[in-house]
C-alpha atoms as a PDB file:
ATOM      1  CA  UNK A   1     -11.551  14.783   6.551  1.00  0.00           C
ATOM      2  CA  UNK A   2      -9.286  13.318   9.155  1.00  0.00           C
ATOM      3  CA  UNK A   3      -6.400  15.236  10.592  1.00  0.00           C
ATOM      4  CA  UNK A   4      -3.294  12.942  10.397  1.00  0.00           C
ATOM      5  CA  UNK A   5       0.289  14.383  11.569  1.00  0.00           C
ATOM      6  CA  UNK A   6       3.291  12.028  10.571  1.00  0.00           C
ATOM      7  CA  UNK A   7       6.902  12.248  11.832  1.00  0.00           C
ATOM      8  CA  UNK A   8       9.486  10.452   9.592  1.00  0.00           C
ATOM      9  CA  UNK A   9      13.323   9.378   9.641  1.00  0.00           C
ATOM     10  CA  UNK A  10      15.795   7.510   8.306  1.00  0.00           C
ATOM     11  CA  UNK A  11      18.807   6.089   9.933  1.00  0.00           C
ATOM     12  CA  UNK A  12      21.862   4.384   8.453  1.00  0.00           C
ATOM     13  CA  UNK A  13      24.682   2.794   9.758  1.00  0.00           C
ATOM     14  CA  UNK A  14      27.802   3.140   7.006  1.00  0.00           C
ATOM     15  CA  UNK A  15      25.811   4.782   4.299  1.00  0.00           C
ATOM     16  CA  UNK A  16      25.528   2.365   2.167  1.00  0.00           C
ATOM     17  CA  UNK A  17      24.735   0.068   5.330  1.00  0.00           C
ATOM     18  CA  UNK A  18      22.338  -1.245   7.085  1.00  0.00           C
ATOM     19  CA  UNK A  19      19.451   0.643   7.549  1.00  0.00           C
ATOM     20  CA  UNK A  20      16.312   1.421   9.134  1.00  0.00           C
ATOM     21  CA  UNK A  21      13.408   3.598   8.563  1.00  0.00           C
ATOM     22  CA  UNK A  22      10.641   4.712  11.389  1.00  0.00           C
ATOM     23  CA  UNK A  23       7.141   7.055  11.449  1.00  0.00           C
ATOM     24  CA  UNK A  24       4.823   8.209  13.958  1.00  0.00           C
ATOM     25  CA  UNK A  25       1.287   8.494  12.716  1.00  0.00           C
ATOM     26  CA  UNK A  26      -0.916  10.681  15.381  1.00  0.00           C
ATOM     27  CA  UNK A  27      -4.597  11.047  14.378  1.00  0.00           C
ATOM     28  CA  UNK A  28      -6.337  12.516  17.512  1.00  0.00           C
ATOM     29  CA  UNK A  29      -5.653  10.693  20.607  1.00  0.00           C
ATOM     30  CA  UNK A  30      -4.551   7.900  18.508  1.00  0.00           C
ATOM     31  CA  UNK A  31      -0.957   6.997  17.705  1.00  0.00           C
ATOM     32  CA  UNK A  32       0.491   4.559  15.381  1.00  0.00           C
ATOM     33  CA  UNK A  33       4.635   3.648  15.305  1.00  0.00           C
ATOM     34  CA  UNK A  34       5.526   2.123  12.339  1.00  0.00           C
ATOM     35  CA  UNK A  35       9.477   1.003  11.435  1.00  0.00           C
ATOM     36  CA  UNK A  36      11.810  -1.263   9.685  1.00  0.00           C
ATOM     37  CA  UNK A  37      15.244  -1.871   8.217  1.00  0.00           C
ATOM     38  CA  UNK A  38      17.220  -3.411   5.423  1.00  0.00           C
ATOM     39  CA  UNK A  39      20.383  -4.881   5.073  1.00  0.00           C
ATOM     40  CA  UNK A  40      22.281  -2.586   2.680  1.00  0.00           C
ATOM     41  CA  UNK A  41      20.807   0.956   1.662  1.00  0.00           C
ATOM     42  CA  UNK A  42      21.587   4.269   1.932  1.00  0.00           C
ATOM     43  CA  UNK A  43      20.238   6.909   4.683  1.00  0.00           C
ATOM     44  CA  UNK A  44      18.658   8.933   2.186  1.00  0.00           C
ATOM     45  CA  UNK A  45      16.393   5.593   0.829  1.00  0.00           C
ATOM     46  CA  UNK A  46      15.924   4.951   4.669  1.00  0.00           C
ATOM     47  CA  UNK A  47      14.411   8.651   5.055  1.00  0.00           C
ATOM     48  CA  UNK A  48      12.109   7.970   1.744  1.00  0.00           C
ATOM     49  CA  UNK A  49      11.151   4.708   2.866  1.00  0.00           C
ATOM     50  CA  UNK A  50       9.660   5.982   6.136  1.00  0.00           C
ATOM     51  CA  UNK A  51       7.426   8.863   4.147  1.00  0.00           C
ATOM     52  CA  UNK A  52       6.169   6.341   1.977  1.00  0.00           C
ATOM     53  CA  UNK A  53       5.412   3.616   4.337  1.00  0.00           C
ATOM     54  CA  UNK A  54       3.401   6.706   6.368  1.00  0.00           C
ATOM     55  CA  UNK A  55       1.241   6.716   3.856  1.00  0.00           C
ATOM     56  CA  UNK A  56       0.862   3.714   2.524  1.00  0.00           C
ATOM     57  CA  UNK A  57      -0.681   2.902   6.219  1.00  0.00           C
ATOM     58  CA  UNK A  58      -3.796   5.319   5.438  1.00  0.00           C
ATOM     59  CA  UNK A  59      -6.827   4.007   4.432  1.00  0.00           C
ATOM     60  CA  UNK A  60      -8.400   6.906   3.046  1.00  0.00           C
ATOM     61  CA  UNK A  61      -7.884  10.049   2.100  1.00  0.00           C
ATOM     62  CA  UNK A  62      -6.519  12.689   4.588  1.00  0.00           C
ATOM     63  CA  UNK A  63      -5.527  15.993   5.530  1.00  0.00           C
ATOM     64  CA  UNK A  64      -1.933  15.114   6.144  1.00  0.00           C
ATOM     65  CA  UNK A  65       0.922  17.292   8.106  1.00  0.00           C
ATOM     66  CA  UNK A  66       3.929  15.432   7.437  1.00  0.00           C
ATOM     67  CA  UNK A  67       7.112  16.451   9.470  1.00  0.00           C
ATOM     68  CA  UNK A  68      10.725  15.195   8.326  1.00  0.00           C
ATOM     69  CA  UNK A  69      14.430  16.417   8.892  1.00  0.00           C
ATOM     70  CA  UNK A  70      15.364  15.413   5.967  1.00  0.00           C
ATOM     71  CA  UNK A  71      15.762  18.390   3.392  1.00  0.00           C
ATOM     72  CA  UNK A  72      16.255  15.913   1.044  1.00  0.00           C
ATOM     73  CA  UNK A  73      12.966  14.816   0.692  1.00  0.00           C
ATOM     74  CA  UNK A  74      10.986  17.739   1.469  1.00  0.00           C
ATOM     75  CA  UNK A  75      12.808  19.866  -0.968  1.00  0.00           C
ATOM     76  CA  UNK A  76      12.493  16.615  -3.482  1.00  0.00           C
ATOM     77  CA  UNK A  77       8.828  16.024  -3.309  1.00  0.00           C
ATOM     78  CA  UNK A  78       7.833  19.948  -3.365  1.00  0.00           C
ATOM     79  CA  UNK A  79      10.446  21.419  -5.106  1.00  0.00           C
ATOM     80  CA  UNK A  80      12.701  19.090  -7.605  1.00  0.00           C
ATOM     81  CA  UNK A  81       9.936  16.631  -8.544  1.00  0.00           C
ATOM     82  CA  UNK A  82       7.979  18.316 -11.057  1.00  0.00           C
ATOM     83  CA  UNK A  83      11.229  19.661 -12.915  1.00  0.00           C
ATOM     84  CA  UNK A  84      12.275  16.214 -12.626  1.00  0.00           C
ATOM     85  CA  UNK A  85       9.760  14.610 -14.485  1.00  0.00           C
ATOM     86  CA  UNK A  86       9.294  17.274 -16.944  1.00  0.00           C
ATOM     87  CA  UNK A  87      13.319  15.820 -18.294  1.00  0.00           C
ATOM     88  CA  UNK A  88      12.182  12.227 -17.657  1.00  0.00           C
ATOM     89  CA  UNK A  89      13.591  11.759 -14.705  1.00  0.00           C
ATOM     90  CA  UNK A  90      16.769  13.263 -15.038  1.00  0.00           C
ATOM     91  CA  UNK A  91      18.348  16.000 -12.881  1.00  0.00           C
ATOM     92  CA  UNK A  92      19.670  19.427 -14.139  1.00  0.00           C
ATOM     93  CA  UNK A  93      22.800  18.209 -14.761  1.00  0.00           C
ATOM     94  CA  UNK A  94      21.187  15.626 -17.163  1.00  0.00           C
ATOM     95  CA  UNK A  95      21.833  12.422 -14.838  1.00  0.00           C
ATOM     96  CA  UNK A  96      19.248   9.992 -13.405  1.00  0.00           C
ATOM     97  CA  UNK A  97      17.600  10.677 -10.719  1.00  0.00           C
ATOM     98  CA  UNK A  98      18.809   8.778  -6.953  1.00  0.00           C
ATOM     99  CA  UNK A  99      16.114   6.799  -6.277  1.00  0.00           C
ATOM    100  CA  UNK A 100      13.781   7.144  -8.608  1.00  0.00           C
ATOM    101  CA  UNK A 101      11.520   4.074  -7.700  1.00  0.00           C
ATOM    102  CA  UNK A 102      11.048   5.603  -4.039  1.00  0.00           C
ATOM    103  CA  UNK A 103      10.259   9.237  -5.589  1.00  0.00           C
ATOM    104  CA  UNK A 104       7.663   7.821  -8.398  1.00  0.00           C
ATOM    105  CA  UNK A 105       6.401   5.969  -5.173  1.00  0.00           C
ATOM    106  CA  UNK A 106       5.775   8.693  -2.901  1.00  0.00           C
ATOM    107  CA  UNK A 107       4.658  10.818  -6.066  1.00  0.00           C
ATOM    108  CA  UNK A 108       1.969   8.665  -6.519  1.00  0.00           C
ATOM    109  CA  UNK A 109       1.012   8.243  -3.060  1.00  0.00           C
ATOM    110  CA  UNK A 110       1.176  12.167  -2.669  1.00  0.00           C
ATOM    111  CA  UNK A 111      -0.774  12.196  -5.221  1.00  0.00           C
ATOM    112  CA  UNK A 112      -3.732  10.406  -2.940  1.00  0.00           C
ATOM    113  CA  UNK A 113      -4.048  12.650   0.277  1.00  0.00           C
ATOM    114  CA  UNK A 114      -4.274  16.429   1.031  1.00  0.00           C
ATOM    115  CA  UNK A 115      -0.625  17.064   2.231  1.00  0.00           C
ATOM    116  CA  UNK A 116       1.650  19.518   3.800  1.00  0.00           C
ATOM    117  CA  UNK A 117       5.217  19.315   4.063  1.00  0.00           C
ATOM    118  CA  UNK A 118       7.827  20.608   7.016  1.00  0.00           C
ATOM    119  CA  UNK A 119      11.110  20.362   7.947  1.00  0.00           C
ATOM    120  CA  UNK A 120      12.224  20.025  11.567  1.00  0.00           C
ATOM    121  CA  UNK A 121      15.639  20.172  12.810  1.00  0.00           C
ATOM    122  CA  UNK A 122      16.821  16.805  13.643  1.00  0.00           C
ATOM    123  CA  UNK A 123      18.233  15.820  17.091  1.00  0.00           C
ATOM    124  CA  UNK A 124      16.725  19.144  18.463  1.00  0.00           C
ATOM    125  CA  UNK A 125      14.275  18.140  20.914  1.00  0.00           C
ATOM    126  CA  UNK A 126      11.484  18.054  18.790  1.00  0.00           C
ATOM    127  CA  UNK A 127       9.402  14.976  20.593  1.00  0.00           C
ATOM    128  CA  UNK A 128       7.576  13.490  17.403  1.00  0.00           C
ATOM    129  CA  UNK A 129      11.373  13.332  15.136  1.00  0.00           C
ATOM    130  CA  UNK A 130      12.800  12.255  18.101  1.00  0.00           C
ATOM    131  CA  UNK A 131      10.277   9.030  18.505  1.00  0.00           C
ATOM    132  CA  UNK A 132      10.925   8.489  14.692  1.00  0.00           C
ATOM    133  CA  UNK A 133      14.561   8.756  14.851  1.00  0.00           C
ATOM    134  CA  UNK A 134      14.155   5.626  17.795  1.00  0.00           C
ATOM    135  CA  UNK A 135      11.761   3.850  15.445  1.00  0.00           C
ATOM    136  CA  UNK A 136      14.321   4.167  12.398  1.00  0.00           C
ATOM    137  CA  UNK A 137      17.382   2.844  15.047  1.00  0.00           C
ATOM    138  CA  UNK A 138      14.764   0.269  16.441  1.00  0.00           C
ATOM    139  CA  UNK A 139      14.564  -1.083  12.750  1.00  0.00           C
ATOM    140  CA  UNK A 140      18.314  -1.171  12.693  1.00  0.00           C
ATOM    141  CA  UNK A 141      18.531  -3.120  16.164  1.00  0.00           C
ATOM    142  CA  UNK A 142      15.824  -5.907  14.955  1.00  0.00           C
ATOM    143  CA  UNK A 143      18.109  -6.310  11.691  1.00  0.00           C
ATOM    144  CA  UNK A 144      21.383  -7.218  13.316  1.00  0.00           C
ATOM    145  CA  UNK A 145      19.977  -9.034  16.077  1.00  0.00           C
ATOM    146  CA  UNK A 146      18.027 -11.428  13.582  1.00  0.00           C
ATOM    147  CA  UNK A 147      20.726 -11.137  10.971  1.00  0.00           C
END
């Protein structure tokens, strides 16, 4: 099974703002950027966005390390999910869940590869979330210069 490593982020400018969403995909010596933005969303939608798009770019199934500093989403996909959808969507305080069409998206994709989850501190040096962070801001910068 192929050995994929991701790095994911999410960037926002206002939050809601515009946005913009970026991954590194690194299979072997092979590296893949991916990244994008929208016009009004919300940082935490930006940092969902990239996970999902991550995946959405394999074509098979994988062994998958996927690195984020987002708690958010690592603590939402292996920790809140399942309690989640056990209430129908709804959160322990009985309101919907933020989101909810990314998290049924990356549930389902999840749901396709062999993954593993981490959390890296964010603007810490870490090369592979730093690249990410520039591909989220890169989506950003191609928004407002062709807006």
């Amino acid at each position: 099974m192929t050995r994929v490593i991701m790095y994911t982020d999410g960037a926002c400018r206002g939050n809601p703002g515009p946005g913009g969403w970026g991954a590194l995909l690194i299979a072997g010596k092979n590296e893949r950027e991916l990244y994008g933005g929208e016009e009004v969303t919300t940082n935490n939608r930006m940092e969902l966005t990239a996970a999902i798009k991550a995946l959405k770019a394999l074509n098979r199934k994988c062994k998958v390390s996927i690195y984020t500093d987002s708690e958010y989403v690592r603590k939402g996909i292996t920790e809140w999910l399942d309690a989640w959808k056990q209430r129908g969507w709804k959160t322990a305080a009985k309101k919907p869940v933020k989101n909810m069409d990314l998290w049924r998206e990356l549930d389902a994709l999840t749901a396709e590869q062999d993954i593993e989850w981490h959390w890296v501190k964010g603007h810490s040096g870490n090369p592979g979330n730093d690249r990410a962070d520039e591909l989220a801001n890169r989506g950003i910068d191609e928004l407002l210069a062709a807006g």
